[in-house]
PDB file of N, CA and C in Angstrom:
ATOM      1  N   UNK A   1       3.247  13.480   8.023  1.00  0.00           N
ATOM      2  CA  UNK A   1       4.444  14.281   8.151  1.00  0.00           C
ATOM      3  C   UNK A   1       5.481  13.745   7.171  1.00  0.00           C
ATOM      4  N   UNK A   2       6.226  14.761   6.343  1.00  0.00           N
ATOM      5  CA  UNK A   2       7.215  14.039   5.586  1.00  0.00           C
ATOM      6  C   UNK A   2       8.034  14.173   6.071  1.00  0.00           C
ATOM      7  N   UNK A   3       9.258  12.767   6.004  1.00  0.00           N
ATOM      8  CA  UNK A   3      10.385  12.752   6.227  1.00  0.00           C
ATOM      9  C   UNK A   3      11.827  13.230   5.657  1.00  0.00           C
ATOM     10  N   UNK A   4      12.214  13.993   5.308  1.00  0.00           N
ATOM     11  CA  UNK A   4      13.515  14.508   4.663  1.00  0.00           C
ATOM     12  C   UNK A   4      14.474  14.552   5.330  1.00  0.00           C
ATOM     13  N   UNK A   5      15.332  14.531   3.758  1.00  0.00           N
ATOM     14  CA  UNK A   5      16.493  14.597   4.411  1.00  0.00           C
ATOM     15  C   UNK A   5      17.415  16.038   4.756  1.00  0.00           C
ATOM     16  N   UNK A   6      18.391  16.388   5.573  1.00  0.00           N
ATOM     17  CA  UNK A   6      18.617  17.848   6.200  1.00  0.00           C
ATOM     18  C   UNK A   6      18.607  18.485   4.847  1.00  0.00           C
ATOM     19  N   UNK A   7      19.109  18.631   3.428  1.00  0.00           N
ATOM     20  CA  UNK A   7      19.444  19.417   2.834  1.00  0.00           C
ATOM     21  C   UNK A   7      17.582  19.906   1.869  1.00  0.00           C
ATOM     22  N   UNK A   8      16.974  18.895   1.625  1.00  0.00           N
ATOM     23  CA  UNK A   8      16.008  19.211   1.530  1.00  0.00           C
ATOM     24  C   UNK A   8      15.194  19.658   2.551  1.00  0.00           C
ATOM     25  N   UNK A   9      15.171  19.350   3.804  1.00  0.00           N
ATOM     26  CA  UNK A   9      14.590  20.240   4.581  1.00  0.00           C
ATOM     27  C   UNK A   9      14.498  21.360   4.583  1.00  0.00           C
ATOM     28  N   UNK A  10      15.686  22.348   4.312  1.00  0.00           N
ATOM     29  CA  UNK A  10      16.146  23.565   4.891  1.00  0.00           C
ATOM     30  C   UNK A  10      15.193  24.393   3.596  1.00  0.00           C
ATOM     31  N   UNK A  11      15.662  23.409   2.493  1.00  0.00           N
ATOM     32  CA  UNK A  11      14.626  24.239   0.902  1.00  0.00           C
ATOM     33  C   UNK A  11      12.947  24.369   1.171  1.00  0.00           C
ATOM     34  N   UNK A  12      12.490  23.128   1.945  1.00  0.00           N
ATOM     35  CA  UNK A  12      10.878  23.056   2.145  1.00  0.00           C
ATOM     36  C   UNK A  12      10.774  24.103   3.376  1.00  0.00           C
ATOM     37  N   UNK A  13      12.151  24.596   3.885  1.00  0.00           N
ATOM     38  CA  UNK A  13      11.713  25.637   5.227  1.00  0.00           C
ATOM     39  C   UNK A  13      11.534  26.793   4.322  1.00  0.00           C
ATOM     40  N   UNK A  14      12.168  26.994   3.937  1.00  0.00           N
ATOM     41  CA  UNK A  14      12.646  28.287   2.640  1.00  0.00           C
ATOM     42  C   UNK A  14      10.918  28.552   1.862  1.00  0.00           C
ATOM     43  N   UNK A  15      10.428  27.518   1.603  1.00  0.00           N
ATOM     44  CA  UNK A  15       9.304  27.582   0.737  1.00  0.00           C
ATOM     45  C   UNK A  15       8.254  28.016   1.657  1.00  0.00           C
ATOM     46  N   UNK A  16       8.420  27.389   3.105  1.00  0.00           N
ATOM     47  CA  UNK A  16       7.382  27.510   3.965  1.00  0.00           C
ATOM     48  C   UNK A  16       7.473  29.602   4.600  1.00  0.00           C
ATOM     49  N   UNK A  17       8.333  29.681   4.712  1.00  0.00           N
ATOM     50  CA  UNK A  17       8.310  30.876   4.925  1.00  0.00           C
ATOM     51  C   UNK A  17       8.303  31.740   3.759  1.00  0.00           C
ATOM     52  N   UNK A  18       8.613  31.733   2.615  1.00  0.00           N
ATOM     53  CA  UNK A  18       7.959  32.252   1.433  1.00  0.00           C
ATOM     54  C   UNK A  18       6.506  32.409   1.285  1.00  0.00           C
ATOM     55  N   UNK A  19       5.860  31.296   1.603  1.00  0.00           N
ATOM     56  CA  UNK A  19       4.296  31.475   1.709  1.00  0.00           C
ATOM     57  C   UNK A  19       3.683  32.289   2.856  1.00  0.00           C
ATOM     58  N   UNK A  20       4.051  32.571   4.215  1.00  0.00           N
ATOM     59  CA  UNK A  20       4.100  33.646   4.998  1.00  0.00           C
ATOM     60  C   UNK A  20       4.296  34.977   4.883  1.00  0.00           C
ATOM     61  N   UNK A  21       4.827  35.158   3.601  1.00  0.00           N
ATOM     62  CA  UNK A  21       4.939  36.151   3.591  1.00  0.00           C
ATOM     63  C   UNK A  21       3.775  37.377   3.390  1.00  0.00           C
ATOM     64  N   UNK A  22       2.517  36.828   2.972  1.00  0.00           N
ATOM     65  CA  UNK A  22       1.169  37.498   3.157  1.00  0.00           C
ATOM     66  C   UNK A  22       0.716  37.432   4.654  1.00  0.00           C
ATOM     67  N   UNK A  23       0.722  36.188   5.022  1.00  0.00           N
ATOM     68  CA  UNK A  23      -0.001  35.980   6.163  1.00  0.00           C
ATOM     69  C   UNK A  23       0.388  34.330   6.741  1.00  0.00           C
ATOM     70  N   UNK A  24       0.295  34.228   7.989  1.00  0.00           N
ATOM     71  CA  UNK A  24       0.852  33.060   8.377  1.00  0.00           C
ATOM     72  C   UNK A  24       1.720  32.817   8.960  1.00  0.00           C
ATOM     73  N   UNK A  25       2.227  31.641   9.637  1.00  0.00           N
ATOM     74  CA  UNK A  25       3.298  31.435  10.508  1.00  0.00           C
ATOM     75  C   UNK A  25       4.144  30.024  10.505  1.00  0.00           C
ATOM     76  N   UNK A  26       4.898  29.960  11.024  1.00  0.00           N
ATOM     77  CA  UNK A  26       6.171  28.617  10.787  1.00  0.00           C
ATOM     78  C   UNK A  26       6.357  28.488  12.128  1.00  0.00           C
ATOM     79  N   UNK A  27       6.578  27.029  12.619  1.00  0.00           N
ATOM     80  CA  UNK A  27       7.272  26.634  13.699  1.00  0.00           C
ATOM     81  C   UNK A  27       7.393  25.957  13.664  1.00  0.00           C
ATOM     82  N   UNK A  28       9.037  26.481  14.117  1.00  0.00           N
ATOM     83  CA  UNK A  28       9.886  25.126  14.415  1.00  0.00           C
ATOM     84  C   UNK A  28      10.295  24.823  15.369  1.00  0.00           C
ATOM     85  N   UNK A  29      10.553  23.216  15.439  1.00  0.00           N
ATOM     86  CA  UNK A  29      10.884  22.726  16.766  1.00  0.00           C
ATOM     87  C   UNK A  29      12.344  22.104  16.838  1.00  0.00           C
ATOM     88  N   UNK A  30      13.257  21.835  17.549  1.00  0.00           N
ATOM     89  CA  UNK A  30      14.171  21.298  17.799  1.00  0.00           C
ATOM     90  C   UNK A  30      14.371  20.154  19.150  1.00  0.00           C
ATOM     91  N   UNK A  31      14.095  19.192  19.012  1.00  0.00           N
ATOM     92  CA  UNK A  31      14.483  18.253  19.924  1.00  0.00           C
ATOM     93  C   UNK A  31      15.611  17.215  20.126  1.00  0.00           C
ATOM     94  N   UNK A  32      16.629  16.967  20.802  1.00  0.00           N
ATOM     95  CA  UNK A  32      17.832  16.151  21.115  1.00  0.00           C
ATOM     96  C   UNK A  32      16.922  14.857  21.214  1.00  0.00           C
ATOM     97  N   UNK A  33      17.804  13.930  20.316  1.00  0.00           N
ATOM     98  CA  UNK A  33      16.815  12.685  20.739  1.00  0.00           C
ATOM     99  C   UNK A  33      17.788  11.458  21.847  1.00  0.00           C
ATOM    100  N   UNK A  34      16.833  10.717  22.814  1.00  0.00           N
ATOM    101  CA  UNK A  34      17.585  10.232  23.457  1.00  0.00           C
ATOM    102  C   UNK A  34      17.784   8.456  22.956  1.00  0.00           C
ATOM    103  N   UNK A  35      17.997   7.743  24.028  1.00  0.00           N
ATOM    104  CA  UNK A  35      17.937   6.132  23.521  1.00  0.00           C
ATOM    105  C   UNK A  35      16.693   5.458  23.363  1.00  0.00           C
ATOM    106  N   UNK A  36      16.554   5.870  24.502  1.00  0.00           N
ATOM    107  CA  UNK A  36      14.568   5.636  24.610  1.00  0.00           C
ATOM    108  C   UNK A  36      13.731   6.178  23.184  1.00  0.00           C
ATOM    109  N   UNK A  37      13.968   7.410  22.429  1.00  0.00           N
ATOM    110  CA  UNK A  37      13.387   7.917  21.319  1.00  0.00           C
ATOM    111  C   UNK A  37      13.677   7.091  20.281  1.00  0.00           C
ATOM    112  N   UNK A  38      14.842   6.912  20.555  1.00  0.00           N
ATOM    113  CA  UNK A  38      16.077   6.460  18.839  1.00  0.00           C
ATOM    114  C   UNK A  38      15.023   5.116  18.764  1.00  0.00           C
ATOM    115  N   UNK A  39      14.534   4.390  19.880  1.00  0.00           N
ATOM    116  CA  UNK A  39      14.294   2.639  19.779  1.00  0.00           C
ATOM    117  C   UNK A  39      12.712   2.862  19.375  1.00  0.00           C
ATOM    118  N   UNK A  40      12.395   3.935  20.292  1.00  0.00           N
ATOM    119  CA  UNK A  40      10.522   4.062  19.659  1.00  0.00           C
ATOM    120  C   UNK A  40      10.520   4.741  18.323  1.00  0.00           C
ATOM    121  N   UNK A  41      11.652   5.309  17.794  1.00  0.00           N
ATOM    122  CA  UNK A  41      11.436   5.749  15.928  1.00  0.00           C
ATOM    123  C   UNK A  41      11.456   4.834  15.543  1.00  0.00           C
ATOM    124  N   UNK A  42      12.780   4.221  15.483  1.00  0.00           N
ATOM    125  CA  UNK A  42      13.326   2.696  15.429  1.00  0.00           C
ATOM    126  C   UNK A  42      12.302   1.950  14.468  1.00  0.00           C
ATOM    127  N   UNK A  43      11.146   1.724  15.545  1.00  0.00           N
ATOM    128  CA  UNK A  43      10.009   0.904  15.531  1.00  0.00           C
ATOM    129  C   UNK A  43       9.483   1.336  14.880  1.00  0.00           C
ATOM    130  N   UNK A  44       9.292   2.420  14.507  1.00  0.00           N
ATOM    131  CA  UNK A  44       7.675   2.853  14.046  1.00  0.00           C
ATOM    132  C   UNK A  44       8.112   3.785  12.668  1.00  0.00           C
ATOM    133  N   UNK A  45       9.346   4.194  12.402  1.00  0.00           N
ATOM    134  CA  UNK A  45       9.759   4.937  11.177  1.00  0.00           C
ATOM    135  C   UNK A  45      11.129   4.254  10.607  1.00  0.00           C
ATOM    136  N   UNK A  46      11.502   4.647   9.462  1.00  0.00           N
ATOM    137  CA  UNK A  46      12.809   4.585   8.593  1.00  0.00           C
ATOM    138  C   UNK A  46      13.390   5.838   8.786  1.00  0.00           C
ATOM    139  N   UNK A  47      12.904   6.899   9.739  1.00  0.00           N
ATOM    140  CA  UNK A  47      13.548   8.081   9.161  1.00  0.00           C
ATOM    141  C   UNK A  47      15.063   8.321  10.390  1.00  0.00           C
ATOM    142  N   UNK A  48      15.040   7.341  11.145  1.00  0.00           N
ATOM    143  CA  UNK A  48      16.614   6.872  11.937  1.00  0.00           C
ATOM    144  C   UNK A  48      17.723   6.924  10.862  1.00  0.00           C
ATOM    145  N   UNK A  49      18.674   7.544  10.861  1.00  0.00           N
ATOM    146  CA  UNK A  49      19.661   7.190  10.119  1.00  0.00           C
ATOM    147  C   UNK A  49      20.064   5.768  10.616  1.00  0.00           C
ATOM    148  N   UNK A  50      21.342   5.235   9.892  1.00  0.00           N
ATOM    149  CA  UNK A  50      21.598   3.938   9.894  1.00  0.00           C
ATOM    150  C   UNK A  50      23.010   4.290  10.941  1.00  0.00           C
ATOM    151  N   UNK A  51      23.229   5.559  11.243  1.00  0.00           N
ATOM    152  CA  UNK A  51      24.596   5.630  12.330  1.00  0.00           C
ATOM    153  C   UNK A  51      23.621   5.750  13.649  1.00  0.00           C
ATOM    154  N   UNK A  52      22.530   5.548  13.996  1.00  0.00           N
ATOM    155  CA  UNK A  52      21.678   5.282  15.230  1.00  0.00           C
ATOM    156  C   UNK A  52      21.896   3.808  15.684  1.00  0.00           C
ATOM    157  N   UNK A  53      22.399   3.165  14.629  1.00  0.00           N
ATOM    158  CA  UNK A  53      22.621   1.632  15.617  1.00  0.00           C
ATOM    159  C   UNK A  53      23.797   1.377  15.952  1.00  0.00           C
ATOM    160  N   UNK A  54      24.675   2.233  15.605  1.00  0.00           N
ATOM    161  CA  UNK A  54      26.051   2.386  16.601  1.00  0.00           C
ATOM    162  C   UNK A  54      25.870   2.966  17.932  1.00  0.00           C
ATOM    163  N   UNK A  55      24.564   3.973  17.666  1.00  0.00           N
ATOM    164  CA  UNK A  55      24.925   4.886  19.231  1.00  0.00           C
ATOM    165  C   UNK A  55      23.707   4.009  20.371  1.00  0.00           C
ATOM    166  N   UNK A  56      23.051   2.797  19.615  1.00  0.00           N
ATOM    167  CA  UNK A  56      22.142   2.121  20.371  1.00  0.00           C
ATOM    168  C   UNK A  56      22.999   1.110  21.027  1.00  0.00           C
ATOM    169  N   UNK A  57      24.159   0.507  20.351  1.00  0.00           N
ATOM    170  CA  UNK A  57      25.058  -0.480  20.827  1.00  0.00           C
ATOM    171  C   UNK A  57      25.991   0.100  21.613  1.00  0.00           C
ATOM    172  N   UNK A  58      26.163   1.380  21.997  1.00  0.00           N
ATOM    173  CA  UNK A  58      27.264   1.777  22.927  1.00  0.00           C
ATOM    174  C   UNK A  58      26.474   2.146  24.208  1.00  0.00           C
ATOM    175  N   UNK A  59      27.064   1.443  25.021  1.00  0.00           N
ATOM    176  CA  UNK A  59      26.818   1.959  26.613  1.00  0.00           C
ATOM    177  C   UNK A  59      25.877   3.111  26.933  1.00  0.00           C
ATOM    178  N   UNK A  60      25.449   3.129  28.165  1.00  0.00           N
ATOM    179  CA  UNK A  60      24.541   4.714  28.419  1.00  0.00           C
ATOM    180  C   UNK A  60      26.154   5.383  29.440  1.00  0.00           C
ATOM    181  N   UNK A  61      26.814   4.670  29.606  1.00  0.00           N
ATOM    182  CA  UNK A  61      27.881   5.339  30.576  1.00  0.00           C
ATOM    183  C   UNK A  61      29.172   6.439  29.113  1.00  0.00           C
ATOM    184  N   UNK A  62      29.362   5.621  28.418  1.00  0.00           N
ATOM    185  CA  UNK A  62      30.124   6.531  27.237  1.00  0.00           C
ATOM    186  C   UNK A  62      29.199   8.273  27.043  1.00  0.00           C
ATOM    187  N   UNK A  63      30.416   8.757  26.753  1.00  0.00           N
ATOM    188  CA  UNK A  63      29.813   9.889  26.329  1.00  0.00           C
ATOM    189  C   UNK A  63      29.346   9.904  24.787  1.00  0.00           C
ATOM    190  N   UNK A  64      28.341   9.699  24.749  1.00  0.00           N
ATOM    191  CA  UNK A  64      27.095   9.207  23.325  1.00  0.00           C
ATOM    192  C   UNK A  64      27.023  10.819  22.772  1.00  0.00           C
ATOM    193  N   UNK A  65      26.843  11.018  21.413  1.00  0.00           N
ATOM    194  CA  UNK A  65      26.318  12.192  21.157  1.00  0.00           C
ATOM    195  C   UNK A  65      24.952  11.943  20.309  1.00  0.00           C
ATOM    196  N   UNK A  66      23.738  11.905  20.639  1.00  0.00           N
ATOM    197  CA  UNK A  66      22.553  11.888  19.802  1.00  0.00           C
ATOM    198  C   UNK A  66      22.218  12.675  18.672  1.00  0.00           C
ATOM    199  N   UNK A  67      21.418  12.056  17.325  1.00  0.00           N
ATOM    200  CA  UNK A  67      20.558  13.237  16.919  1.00  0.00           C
ATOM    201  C   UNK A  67      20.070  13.870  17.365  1.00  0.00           C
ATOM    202  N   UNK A  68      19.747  14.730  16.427  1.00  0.00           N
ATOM    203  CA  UNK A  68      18.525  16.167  16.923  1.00  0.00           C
ATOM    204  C   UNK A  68      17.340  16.009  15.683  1.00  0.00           C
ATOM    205  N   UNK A  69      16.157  15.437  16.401  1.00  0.00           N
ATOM    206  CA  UNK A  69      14.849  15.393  15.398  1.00  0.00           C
ATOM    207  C   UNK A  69      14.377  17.157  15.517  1.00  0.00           C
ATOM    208  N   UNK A  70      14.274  17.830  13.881  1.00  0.00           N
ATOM    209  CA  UNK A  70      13.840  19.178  13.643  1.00  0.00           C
ATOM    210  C   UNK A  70      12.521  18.715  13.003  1.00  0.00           C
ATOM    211  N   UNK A  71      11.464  19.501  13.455  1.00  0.00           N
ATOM    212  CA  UNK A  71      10.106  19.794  12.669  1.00  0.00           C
ATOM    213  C   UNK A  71       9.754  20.890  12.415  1.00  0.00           C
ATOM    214  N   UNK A  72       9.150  20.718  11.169  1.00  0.00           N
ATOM    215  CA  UNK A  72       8.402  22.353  11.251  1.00  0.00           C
ATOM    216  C   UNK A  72       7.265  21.686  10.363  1.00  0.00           C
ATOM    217  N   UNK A  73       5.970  23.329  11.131  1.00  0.00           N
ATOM    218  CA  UNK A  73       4.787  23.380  10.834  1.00  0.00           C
ATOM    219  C   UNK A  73       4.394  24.322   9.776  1.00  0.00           C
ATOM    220  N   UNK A  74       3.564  24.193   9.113  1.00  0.00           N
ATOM    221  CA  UNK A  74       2.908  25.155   8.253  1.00  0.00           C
ATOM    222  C   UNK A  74       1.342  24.898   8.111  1.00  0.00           C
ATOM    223  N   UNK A  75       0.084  26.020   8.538  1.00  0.00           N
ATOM    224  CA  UNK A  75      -1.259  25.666   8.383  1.00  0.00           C
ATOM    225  C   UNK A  75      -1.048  24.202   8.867  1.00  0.00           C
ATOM    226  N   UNK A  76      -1.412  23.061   7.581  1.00  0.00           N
ATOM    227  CA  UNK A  76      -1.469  21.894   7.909  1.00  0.00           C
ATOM    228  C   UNK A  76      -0.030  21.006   7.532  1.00  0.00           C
ATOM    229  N   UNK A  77       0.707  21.315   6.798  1.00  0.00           N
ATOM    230  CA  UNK A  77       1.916  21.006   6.520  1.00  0.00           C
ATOM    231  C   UNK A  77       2.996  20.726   7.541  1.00  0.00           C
ATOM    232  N   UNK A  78       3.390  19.704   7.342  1.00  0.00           N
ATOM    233  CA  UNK A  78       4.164  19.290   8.412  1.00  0.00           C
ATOM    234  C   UNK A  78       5.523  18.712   7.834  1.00  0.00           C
ATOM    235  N   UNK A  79       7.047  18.943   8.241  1.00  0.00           N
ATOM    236  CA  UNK A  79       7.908  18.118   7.401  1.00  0.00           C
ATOM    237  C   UNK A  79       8.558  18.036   8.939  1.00  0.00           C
ATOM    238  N   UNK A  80       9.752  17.174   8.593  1.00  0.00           N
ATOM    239  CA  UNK A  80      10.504  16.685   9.699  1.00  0.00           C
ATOM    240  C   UNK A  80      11.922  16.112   9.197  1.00  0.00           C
ATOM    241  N   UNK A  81      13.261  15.845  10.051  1.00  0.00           N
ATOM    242  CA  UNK A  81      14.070  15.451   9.279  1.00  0.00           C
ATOM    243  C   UNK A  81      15.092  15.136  10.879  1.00  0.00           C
ATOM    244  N   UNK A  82      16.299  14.051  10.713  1.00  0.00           N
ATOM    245  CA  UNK A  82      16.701  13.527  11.308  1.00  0.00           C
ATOM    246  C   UNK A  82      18.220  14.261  11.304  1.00  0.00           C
ATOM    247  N   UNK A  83      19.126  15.501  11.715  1.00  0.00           N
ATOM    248  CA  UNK A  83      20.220  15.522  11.677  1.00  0.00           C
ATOM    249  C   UNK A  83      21.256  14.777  12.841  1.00  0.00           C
ATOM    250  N   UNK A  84      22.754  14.155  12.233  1.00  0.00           N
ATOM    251  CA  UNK A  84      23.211  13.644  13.121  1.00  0.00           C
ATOM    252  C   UNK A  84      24.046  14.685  13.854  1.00  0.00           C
ATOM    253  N   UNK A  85      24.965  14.338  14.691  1.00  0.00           N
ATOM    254  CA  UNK A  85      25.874  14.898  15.228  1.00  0.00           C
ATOM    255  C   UNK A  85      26.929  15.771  14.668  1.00  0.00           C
ATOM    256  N   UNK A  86      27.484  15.107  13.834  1.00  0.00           N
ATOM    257  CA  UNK A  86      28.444  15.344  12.541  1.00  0.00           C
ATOM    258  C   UNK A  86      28.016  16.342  12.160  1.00  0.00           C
ATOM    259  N   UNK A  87      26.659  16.297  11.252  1.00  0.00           N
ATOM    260  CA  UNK A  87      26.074  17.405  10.518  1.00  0.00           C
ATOM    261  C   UNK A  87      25.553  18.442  11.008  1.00  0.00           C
ATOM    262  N   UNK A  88      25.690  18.032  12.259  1.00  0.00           N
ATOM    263  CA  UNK A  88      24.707  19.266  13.040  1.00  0.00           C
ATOM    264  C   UNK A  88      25.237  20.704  12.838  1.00  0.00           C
ATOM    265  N   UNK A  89      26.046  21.165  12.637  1.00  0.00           N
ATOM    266  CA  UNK A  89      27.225  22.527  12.319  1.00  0.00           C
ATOM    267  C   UNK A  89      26.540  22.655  11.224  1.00  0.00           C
ATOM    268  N   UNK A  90      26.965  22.061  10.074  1.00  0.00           N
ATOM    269  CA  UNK A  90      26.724  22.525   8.402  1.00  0.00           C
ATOM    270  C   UNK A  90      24.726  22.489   8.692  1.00  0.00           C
ATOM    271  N   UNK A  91      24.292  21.669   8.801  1.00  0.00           N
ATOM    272  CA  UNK A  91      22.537  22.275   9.122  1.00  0.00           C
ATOM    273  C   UNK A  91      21.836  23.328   9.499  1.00  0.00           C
ATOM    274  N   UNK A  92      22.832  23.604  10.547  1.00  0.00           N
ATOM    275  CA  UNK A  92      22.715  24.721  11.415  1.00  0.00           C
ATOM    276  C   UNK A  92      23.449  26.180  10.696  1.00  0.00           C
ATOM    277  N   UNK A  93      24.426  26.309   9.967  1.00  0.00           N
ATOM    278  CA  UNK A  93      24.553  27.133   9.026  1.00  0.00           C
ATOM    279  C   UNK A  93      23.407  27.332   7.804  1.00  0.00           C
ATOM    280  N   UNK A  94      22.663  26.622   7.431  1.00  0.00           N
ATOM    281  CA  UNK A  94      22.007  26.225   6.819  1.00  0.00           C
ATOM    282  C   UNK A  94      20.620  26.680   6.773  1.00  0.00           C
ATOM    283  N   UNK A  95      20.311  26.432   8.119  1.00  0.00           N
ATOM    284  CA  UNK A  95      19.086  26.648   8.614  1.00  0.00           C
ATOM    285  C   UNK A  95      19.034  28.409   9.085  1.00  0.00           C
ATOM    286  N   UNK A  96      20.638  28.747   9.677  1.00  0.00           N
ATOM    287  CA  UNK A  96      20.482  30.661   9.611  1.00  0.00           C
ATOM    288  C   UNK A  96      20.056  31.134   8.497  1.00  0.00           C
ATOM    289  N   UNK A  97      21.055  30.512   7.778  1.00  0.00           N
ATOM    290  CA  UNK A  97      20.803  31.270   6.075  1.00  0.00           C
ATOM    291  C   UNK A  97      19.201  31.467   5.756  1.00  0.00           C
ATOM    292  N   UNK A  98      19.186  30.491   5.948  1.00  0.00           N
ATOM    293  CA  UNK A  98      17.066  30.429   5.518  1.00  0.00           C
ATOM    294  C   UNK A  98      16.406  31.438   6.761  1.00  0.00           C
ATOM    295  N   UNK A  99      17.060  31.443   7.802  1.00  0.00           N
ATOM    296  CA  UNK A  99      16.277  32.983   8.517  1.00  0.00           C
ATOM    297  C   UNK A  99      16.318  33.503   8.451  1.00  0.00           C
ATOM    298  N   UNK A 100      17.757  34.096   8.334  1.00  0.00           N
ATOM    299  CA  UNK A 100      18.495  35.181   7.427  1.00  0.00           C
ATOM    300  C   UNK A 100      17.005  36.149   6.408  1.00  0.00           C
ATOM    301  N   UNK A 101      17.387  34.899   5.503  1.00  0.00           N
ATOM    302  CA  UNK A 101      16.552  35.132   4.309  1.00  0.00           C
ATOM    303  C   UNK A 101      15.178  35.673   4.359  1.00  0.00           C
ATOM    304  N   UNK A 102      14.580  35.146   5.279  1.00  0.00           N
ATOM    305  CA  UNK A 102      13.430  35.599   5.443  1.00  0.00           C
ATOM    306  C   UNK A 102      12.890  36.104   6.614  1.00  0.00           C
ATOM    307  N   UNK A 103      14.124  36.963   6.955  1.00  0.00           N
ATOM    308  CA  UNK A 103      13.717  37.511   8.365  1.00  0.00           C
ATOM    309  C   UNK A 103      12.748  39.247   7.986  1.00  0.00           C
ATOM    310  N   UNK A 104      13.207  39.649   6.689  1.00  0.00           N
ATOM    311  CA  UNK A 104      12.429  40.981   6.137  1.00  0.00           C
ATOM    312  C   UNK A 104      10.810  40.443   6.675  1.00  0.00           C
ATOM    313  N   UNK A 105      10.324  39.632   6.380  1.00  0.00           N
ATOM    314  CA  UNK A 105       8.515  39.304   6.127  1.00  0.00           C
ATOM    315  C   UNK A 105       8.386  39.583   7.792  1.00  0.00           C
ATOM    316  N   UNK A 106       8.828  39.285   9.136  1.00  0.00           N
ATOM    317  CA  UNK A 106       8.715  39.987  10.036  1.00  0.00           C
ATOM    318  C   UNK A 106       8.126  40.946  10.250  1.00  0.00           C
ATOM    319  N   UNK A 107       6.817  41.296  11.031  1.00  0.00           N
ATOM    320  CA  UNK A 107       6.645  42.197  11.533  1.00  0.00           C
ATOM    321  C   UNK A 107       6.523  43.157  12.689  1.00  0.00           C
ATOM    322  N   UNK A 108       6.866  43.885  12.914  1.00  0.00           N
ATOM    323  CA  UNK A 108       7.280  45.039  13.638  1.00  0.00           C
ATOM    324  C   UNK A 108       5.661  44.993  14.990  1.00  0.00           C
ATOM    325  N   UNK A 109       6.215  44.988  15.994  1.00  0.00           N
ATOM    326  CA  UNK A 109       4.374  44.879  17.263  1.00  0.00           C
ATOM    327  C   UNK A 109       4.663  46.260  17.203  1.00  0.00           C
ATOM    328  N   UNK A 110       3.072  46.510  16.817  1.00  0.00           N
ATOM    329  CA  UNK A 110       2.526  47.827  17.259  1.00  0.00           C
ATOM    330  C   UNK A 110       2.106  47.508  19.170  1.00  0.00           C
ATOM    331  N   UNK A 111       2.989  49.366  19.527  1.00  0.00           N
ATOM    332  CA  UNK A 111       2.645  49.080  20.721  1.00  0.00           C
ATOM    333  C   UNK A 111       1.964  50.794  21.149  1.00  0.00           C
ATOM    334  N   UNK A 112       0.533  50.395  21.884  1.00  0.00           N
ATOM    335  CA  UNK A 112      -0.020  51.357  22.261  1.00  0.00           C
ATOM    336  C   UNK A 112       0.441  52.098  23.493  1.00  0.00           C
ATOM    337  N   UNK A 113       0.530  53.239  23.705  1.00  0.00           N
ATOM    338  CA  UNK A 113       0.607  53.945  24.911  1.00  0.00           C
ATOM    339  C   UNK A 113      -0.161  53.799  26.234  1.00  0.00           C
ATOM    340  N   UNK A 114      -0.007  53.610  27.129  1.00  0.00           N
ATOM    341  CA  UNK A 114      -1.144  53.580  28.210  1.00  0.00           C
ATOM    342  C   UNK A 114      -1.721  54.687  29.007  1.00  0.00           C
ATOM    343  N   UNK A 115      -2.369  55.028  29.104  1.00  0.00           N
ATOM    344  CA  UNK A 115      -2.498  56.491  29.823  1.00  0.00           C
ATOM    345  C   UNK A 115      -2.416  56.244  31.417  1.00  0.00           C
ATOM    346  N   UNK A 116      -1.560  57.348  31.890  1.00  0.00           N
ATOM    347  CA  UNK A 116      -1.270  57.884  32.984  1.00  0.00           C
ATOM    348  C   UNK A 116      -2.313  57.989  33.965  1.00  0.00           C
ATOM    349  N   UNK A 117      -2.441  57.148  35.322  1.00  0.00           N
ATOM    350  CA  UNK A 117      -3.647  57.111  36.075  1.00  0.00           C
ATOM    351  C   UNK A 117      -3.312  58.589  37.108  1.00  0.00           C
ATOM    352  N   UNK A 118      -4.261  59.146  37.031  1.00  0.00           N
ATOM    353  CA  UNK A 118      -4.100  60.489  37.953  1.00  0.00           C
ATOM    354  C   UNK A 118      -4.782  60.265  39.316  1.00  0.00           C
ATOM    355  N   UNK A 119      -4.665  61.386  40.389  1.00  0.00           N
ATOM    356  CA  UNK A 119      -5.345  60.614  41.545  1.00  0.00           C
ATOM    357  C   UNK A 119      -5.774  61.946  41.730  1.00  0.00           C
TER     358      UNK A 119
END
């Protein structure tokens, strides 16, 4: 999975739904991360920003505001990216625009009629 950062993310979303546009699908995920998450990335990735060890040193009683870890899928393609709190607004503008954009490739459910049971 690659790690990026929000502004390149939103371009590799952009690309990923460009390639859908024949055939195929995107999903994305959005998860709030908690203290327990922040310490098991912590461990095991770099992709924590460096304002995660302020919100690891403050109390669980303060009102904390966490990242939000975003992923998205493609076939086998996988990217991921760490937004903070702060940024979360401008990302999130960010991330419409790119649906925005490619909300035309959408398609329309065909829906069949059912026939009328007679008695």
């Amino acid at each position: 999975m690659k790690e990026l950062d929000p502004v390149t993310f939103t371009v590799e979303l952009g690309r990923f739904y460009e390639a859908t546009r024949g055939s195929g699908a995107v999903s994305v995920t959005m998860k709030r991360m908690t203290a327990h998450r922040l310490t098991r990335a912590k461990k095991i990735s770099k992709m924590v920003p460096k304002s995660a060890d302020k919100v690891l040193e403050t109390k669980v009683d303060e009102d904390v505001q966490y990242p939000t870890l975003v992923r998205a899928t493609y076939k086998d393609k996988k990217i991921s990216t760490m937004v903070s709190p702060d940024d979360f607004e401008k990302f999130q503008n960010a991330y419409s625009t790119v649906i925005r954009a490619y909300m035309d490739a959408l398609k329309k459910k065909t829906r069949t009629k059912k026939a009328k049971k007679t008695k």
